[in-house]
N, C-alpha and C. Protein backbone atom coordinates (compact mmCIF):
# COMPACT_ATOMS: atom_id res chain seq x y z
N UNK A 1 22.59 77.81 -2.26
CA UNK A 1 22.39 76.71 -1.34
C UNK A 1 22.27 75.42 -2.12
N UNK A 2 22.86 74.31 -1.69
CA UNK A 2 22.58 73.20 -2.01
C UNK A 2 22.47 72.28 -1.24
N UNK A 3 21.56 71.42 -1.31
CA UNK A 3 20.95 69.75 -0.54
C UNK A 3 20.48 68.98 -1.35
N UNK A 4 21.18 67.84 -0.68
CA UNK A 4 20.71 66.84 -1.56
C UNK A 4 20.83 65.35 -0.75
N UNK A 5 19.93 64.19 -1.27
CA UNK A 5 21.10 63.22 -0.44
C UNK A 5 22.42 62.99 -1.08
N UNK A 6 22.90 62.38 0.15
CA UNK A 6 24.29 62.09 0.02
C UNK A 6 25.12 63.61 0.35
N UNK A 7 24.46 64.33 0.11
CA UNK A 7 25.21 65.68 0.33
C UNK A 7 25.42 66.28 1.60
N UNK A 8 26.16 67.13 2.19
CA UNK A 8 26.53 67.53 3.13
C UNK A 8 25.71 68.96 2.50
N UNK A 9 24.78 69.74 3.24
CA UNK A 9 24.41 70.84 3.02
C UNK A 9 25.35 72.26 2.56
N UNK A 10 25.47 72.66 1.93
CA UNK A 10 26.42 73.55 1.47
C UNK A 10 25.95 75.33 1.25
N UNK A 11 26.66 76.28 1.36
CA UNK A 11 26.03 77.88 1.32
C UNK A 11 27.57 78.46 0.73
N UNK A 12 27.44 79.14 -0.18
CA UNK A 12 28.63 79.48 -0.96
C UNK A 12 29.00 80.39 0.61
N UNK A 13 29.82 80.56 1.32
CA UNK A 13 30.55 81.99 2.32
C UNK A 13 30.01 83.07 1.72
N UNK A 14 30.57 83.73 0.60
CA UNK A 14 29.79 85.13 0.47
C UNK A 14 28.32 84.97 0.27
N UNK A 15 27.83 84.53 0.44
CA UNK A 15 26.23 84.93 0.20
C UNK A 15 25.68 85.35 1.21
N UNK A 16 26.09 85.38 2.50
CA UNK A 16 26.08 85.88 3.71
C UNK A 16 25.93 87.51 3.96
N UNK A 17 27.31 87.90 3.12
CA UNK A 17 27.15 89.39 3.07
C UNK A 17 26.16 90.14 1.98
N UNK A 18 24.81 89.13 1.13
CA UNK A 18 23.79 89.44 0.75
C UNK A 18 22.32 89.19 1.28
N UNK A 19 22.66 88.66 2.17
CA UNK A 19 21.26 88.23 2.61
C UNK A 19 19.93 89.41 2.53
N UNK A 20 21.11 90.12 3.23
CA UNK A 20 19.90 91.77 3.62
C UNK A 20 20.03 92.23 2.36
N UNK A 21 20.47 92.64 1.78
CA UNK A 21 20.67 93.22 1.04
C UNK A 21 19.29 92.21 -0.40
N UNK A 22 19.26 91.40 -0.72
CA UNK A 22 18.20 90.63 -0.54
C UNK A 22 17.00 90.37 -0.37
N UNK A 23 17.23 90.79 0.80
CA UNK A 23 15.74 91.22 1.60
C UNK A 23 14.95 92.88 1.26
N UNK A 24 16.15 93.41 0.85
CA UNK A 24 15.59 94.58 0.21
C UNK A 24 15.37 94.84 -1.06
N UNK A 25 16.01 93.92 -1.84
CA UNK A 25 15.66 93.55 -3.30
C UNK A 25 14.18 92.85 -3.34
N UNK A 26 14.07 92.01 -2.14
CA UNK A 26 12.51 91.55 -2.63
C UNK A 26 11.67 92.47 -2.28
N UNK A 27 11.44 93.14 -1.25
CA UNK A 27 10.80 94.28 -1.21
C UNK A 27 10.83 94.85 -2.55
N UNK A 28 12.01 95.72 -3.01
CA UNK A 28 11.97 96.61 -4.15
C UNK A 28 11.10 95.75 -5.03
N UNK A 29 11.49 94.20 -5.87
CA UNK A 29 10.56 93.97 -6.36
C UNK A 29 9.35 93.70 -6.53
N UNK A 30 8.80 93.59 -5.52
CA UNK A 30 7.60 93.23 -4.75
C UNK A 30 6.80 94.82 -5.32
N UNK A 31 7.49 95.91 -5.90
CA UNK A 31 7.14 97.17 -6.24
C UNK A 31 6.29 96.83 -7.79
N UNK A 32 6.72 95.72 -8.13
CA UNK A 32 6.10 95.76 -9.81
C UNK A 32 4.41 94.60 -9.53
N UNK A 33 3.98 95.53 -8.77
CA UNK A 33 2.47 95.04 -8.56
C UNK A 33 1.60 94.99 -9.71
N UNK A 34 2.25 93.59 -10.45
CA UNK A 34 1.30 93.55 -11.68
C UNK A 34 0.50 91.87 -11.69
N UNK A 35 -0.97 91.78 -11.92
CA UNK A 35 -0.95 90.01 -11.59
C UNK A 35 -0.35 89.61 -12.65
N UNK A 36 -0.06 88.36 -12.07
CA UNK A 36 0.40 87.07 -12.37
C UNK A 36 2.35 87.46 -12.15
N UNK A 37 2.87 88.11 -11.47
CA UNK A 37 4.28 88.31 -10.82
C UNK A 37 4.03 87.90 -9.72
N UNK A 38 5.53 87.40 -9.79
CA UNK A 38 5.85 87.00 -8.06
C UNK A 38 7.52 86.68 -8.19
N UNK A 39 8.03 87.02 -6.63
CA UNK A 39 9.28 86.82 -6.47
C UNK A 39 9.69 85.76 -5.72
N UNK A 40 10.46 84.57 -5.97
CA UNK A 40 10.97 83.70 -5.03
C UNK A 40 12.35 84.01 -4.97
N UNK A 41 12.28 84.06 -3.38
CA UNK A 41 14.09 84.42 -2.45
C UNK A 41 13.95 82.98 -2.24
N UNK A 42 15.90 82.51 -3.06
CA UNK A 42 16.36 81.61 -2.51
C UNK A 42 17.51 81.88 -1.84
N UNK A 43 17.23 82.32 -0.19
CA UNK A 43 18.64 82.55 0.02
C UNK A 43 18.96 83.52 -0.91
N UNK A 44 19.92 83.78 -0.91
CA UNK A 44 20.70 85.57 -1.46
C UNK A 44 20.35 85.63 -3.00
N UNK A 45 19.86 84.47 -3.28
CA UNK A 45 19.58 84.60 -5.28
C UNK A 45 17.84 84.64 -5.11
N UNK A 46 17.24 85.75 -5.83
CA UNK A 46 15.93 86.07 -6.26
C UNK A 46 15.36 85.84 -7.60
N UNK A 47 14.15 85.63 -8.01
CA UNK A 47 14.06 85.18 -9.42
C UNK A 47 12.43 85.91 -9.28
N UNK A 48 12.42 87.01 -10.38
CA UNK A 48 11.12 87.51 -10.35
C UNK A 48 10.53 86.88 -11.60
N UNK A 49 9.21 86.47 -11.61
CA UNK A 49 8.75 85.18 -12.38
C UNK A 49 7.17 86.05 -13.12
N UNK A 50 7.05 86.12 -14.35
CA UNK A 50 6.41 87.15 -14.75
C UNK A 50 5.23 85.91 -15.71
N UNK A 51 5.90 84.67 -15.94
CA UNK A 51 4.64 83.72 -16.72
C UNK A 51 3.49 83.94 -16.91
N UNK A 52 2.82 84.38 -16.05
CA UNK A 52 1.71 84.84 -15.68
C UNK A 52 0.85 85.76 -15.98
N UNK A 53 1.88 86.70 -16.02
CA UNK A 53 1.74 88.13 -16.72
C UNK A 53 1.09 88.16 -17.95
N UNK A 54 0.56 89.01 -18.25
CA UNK A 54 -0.29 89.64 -19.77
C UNK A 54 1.22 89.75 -20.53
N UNK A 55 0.79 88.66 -21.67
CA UNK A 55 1.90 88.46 -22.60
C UNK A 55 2.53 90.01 -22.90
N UNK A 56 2.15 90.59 -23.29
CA UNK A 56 2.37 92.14 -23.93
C UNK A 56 2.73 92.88 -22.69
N UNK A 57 3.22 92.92 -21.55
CA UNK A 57 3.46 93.11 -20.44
C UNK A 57 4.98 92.48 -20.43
N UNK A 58 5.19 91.46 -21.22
CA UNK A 58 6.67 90.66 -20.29
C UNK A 58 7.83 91.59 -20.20
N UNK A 59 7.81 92.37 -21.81
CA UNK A 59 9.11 93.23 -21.74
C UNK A 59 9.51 94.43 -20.76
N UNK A 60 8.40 95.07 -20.07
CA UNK A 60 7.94 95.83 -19.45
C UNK A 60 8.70 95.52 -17.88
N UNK A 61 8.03 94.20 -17.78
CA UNK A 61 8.11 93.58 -16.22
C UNK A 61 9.79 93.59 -16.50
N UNK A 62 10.36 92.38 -17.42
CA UNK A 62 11.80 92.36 -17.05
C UNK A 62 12.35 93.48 -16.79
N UNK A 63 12.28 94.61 -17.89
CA UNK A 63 13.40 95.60 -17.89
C UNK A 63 12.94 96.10 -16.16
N UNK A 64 11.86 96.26 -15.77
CA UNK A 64 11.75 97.22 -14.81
C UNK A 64 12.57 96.51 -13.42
N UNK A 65 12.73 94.94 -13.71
CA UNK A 65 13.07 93.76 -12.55
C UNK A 65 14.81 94.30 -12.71
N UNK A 66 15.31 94.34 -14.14
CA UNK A 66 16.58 94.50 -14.09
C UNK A 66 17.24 95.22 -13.61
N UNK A 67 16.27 96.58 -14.25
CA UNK A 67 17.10 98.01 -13.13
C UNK A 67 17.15 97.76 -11.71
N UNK A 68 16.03 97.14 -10.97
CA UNK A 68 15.75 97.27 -9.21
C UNK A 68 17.17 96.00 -8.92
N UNK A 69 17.20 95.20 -9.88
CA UNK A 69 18.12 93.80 -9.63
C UNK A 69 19.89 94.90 -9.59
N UNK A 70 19.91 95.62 -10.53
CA UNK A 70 21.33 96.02 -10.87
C UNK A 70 21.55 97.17 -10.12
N UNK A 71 20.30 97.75 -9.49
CA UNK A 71 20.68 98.78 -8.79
C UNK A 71 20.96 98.54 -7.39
N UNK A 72 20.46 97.14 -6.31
CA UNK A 72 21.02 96.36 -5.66
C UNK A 72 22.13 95.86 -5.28
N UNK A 73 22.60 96.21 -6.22
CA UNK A 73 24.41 95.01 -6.67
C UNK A 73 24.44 94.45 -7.22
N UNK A 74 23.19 93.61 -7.43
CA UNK A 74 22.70 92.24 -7.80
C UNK A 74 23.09 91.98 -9.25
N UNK A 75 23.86 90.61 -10.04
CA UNK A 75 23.77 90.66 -10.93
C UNK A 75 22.40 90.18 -12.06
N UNK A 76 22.05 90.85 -12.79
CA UNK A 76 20.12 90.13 -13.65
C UNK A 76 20.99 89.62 -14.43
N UNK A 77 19.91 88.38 -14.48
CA UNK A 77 20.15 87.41 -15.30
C UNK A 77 19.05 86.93 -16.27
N UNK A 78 18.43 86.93 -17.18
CA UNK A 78 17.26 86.31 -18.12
C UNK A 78 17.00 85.13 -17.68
N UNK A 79 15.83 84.72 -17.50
CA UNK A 79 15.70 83.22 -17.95
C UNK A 79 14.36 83.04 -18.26
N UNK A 80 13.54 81.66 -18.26
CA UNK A 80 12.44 81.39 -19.26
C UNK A 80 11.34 82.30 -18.32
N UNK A 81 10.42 83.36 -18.73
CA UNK A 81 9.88 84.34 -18.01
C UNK A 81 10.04 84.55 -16.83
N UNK A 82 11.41 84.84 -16.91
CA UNK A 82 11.62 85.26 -15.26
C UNK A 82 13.19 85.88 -15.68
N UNK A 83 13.66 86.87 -14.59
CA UNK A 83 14.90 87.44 -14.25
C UNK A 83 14.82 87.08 -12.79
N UNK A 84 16.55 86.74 -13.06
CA UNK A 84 17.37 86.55 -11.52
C UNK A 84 18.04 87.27 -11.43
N UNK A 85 17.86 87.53 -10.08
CA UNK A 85 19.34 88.39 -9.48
C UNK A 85 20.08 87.61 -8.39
N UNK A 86 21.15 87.46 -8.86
CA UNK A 86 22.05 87.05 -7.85
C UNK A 86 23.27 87.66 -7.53
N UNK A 87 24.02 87.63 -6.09
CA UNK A 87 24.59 88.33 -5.72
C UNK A 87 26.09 88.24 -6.58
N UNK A 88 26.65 89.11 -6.78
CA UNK A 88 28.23 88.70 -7.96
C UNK A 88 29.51 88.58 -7.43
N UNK A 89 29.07 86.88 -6.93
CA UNK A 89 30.22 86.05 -6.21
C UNK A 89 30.89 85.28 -7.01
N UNK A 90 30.60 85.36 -8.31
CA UNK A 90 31.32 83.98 -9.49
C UNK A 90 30.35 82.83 -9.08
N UNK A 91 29.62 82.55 -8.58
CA UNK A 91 28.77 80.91 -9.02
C UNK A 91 27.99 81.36 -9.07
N UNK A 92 27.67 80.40 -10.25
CA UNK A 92 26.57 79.41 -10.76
C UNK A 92 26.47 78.18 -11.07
N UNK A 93 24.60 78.12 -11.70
CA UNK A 93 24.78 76.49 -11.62
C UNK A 93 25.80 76.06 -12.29
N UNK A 94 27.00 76.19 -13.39
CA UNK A 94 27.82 75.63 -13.53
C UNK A 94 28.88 74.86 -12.32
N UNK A 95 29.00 76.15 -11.51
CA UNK A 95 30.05 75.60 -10.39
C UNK A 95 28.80 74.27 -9.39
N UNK A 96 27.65 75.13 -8.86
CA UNK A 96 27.08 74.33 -8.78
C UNK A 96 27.33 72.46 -8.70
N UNK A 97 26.27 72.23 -10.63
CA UNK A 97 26.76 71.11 -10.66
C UNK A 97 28.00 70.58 -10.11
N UNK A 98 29.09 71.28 -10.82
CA UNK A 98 30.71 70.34 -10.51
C UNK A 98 31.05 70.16 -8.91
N UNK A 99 29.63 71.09 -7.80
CA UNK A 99 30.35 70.79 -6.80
C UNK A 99 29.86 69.56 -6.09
N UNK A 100 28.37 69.46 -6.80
CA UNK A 100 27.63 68.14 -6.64
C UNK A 100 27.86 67.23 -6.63
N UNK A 101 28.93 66.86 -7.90
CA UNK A 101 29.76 65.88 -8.46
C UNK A 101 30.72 65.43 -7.83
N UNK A 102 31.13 66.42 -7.40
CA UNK A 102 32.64 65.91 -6.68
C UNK A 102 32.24 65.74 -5.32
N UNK A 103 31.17 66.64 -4.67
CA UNK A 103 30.73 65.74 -3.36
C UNK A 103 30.40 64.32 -3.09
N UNK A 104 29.54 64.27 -4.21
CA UNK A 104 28.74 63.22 -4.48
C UNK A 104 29.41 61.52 -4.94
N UNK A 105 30.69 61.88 -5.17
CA UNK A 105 30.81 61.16 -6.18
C UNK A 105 32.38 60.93 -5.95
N UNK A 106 33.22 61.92 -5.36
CA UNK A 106 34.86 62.61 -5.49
C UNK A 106 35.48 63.20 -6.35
N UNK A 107 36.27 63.16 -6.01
CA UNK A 107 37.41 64.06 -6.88
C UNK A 107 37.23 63.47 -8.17
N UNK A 108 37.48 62.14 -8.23
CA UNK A 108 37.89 61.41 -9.71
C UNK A 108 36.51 60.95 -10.06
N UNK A 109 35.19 61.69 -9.86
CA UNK A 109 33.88 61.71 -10.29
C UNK A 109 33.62 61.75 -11.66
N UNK A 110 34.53 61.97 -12.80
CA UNK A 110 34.36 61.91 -14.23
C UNK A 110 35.23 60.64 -15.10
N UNK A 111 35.53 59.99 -14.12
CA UNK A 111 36.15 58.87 -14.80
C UNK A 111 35.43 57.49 -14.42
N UNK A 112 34.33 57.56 -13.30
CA UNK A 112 33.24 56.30 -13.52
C UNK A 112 31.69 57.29 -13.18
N UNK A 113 31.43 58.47 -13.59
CA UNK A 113 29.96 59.11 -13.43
C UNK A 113 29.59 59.52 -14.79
N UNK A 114 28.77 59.40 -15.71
CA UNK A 114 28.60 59.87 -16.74
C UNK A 114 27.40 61.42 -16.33
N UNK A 115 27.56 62.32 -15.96
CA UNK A 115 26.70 63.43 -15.95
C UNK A 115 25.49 63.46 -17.10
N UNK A 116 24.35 63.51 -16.63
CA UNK A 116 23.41 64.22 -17.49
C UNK A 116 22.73 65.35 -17.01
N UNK A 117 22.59 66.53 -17.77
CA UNK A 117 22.04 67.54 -17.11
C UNK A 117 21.39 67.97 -18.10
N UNK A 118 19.51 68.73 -17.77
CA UNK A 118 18.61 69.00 -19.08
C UNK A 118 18.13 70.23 -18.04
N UNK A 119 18.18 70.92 -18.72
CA UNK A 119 17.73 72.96 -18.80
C UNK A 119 17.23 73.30 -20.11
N UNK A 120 16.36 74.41 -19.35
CA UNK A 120 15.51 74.92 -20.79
C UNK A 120 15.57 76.28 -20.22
N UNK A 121 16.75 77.34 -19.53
CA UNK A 121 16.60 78.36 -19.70
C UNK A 121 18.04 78.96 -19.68
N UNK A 122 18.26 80.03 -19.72
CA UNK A 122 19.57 80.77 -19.59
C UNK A 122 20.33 80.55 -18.76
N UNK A 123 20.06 80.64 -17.34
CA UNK A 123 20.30 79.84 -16.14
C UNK A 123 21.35 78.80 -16.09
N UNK A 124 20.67 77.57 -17.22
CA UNK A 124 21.27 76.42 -17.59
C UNK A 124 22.32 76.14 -18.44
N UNK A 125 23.47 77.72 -18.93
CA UNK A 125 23.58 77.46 -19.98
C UNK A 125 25.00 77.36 -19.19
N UNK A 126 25.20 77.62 -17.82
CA UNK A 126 26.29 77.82 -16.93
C UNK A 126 27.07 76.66 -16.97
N UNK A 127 26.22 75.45 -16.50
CA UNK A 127 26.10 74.17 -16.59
C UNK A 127 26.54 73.19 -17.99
N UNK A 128 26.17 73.88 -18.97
CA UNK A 128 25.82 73.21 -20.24
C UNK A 128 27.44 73.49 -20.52
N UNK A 129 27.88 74.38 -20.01
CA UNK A 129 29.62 75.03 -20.49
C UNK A 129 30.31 73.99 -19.34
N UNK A 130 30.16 74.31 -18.38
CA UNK A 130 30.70 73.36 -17.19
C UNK A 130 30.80 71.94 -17.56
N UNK A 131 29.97 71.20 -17.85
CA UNK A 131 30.06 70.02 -18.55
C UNK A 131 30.57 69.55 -19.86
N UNK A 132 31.17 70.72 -20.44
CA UNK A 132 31.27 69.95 -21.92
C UNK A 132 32.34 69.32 -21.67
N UNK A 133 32.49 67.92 -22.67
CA UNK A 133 33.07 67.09 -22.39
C UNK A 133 33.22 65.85 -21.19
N UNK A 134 32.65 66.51 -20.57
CA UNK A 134 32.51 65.65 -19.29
C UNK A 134 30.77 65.00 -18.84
N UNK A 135 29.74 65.43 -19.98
CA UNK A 135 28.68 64.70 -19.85
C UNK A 135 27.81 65.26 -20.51
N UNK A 136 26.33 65.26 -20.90
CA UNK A 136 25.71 64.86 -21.96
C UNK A 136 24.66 65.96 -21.57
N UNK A 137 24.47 66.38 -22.20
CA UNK A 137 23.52 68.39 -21.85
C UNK A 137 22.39 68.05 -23.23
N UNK A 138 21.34 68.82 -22.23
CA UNK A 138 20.06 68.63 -23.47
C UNK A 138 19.24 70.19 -22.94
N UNK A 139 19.38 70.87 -23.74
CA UNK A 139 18.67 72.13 -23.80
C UNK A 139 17.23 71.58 -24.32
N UNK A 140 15.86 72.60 -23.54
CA UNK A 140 14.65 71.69 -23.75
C UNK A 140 14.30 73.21 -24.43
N UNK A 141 13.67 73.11 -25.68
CA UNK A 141 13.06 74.00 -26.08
C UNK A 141 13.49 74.08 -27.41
N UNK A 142 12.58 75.28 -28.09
CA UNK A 142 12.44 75.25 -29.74
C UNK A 142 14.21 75.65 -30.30
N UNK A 143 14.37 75.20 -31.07
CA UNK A 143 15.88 74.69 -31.82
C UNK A 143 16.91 76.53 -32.54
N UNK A 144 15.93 77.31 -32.15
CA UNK A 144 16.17 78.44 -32.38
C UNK A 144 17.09 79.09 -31.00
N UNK A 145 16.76 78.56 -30.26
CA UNK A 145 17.59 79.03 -28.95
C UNK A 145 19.12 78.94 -28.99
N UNK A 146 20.10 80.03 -29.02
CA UNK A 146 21.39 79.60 -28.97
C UNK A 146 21.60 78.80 -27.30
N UNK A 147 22.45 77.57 -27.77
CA UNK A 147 22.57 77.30 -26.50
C UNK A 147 24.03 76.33 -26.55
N UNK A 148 24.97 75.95 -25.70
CA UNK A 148 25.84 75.16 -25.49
C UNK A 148 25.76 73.69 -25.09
N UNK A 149 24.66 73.12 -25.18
CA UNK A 149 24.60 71.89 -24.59
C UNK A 149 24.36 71.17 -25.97
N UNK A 150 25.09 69.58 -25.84
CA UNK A 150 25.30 68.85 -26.65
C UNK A 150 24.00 68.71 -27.99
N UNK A 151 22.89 68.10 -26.95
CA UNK A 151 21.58 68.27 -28.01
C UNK A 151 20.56 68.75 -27.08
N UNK A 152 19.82 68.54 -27.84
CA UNK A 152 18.27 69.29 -27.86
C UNK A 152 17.36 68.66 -27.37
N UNK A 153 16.16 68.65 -26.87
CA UNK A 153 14.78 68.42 -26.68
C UNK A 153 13.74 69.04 -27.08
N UNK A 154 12.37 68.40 -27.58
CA UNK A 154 11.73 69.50 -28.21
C UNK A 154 10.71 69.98 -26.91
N UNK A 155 10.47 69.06 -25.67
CA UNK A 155 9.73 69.92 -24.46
C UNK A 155 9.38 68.63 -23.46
N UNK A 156 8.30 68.89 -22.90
CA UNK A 156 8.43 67.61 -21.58
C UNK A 156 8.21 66.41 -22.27
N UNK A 157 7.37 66.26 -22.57
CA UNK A 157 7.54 64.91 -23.19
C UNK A 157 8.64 64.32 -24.19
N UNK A 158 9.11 65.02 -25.14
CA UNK A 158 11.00 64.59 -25.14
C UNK A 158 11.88 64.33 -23.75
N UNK A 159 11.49 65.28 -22.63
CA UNK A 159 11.97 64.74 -21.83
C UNK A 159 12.07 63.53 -20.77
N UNK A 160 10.36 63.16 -20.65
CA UNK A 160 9.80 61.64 -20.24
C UNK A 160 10.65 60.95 -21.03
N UNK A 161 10.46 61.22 -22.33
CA UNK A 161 11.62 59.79 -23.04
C UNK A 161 12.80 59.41 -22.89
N UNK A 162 13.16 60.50 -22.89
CA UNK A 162 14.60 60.45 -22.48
C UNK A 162 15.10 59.97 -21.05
N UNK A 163 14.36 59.96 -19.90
CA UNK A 163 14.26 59.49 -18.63
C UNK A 163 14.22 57.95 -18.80
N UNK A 164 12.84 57.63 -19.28
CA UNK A 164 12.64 56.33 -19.54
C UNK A 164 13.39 55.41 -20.04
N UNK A 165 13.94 56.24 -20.97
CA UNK A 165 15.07 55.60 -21.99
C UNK A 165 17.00 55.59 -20.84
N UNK A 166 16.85 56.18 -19.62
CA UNK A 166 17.91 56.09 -19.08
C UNK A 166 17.41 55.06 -17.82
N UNK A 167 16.16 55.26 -17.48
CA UNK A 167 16.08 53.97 -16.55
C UNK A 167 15.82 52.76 -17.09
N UNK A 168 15.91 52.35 -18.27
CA UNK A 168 15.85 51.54 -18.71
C UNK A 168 17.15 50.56 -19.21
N UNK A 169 18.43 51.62 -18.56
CA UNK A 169 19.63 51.13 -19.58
C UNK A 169 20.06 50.44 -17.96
N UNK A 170 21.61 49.52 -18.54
CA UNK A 170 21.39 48.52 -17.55
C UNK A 170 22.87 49.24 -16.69
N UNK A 171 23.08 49.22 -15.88
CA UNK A 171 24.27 49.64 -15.03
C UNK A 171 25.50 48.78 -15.75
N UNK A 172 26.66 50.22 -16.11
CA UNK A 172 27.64 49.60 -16.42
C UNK A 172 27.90 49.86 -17.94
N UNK A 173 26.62 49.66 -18.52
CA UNK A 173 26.88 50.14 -20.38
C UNK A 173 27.12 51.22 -20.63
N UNK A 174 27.78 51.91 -21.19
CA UNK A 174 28.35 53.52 -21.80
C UNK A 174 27.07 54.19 -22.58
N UNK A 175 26.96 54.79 -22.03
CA UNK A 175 26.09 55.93 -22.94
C UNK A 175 26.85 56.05 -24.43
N UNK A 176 25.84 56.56 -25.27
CA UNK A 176 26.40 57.04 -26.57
C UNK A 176 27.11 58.56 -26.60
N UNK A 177 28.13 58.30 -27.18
CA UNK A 177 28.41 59.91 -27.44
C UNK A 177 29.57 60.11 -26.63
């Protein structure tokens, strides 16, 4: 699902024929009754979120999220203490973004929009491929992470700066890079 302003509300078509299916994945996960878990259903994509969890516990929680995710249909996906499952229609946030863009913006959205997009999990790395060349990717986290996006951040406050430092630039000047 996507909303936004300016956007016309959007639902990929197949995600329809996951809904239920979905609905029984959160149940199933809803099976790993451990504190500090929890599952958020967005619409046909689920993300079981384990942060919380007794550190020495995380490996435990994922693998057990992956099997209930893959035995679903669902494809698991890693991300920063948490696994997703989403249904295996071909999108993600890669397509995502680009569809944002071109709603948002049109067709010829890369010849006056400069894209910036900042992720700090696996999730993001859909995106970080989707954009290359076409705009400016900042993976947030320690420098050890393989990742595809242009540069780096070392965590939120690299990222305040970097905000600040874009509302501060004047409409019309080119980004670096």
């Amino acid at each position: 699902e996507i909303e936004g302003p300016g956007l016309d509300a959007f639902r990929h078509t197949d995600t329809a024929h996951y809904r239920e299916r979905g609905e029984a994945l959160a149940e199933a996960l809803a099976s790993i009754d451990v504190p500090g878990v929890w599952t958020e259903q967005k619409g046909a994509t689920l993300t079981l979120h384990f942060r919380e969890a007794a550190r020495d516990e995380h490996d435990a929680i994922a693998q057990r999220a992956r099997e209930l995710i893959l035995a679903a249909g669902f494809q698991a996906r890693d991300a920063l203490c948490a696994v997703e499952g989403r249904p295996p229609i071909g999108w993600d946030k890669g397509h995502a973004v680009l569809h944002v863009l071109r709603e948002r913006y049109g067709p010829g959205w890369s010849e006056s929009v400069r894209a910036i997009y900042v992720g700090d999990d696996e999730t993001d790395e859909d995106a970080f491929r989707a954009l290359l060349g076409l705009g400016q990717t900042f993976r947030v986290g320690p420098p050890t992470e393989p990742t595809r996006a242009r540069r780096r951040l070392s965590g939120v406050g690299a990222v305040q700066t970097l905000l600040r430092w874009i509302a501060g630039r004047r409409p019309g000047r080119p980004l670096p890079g």
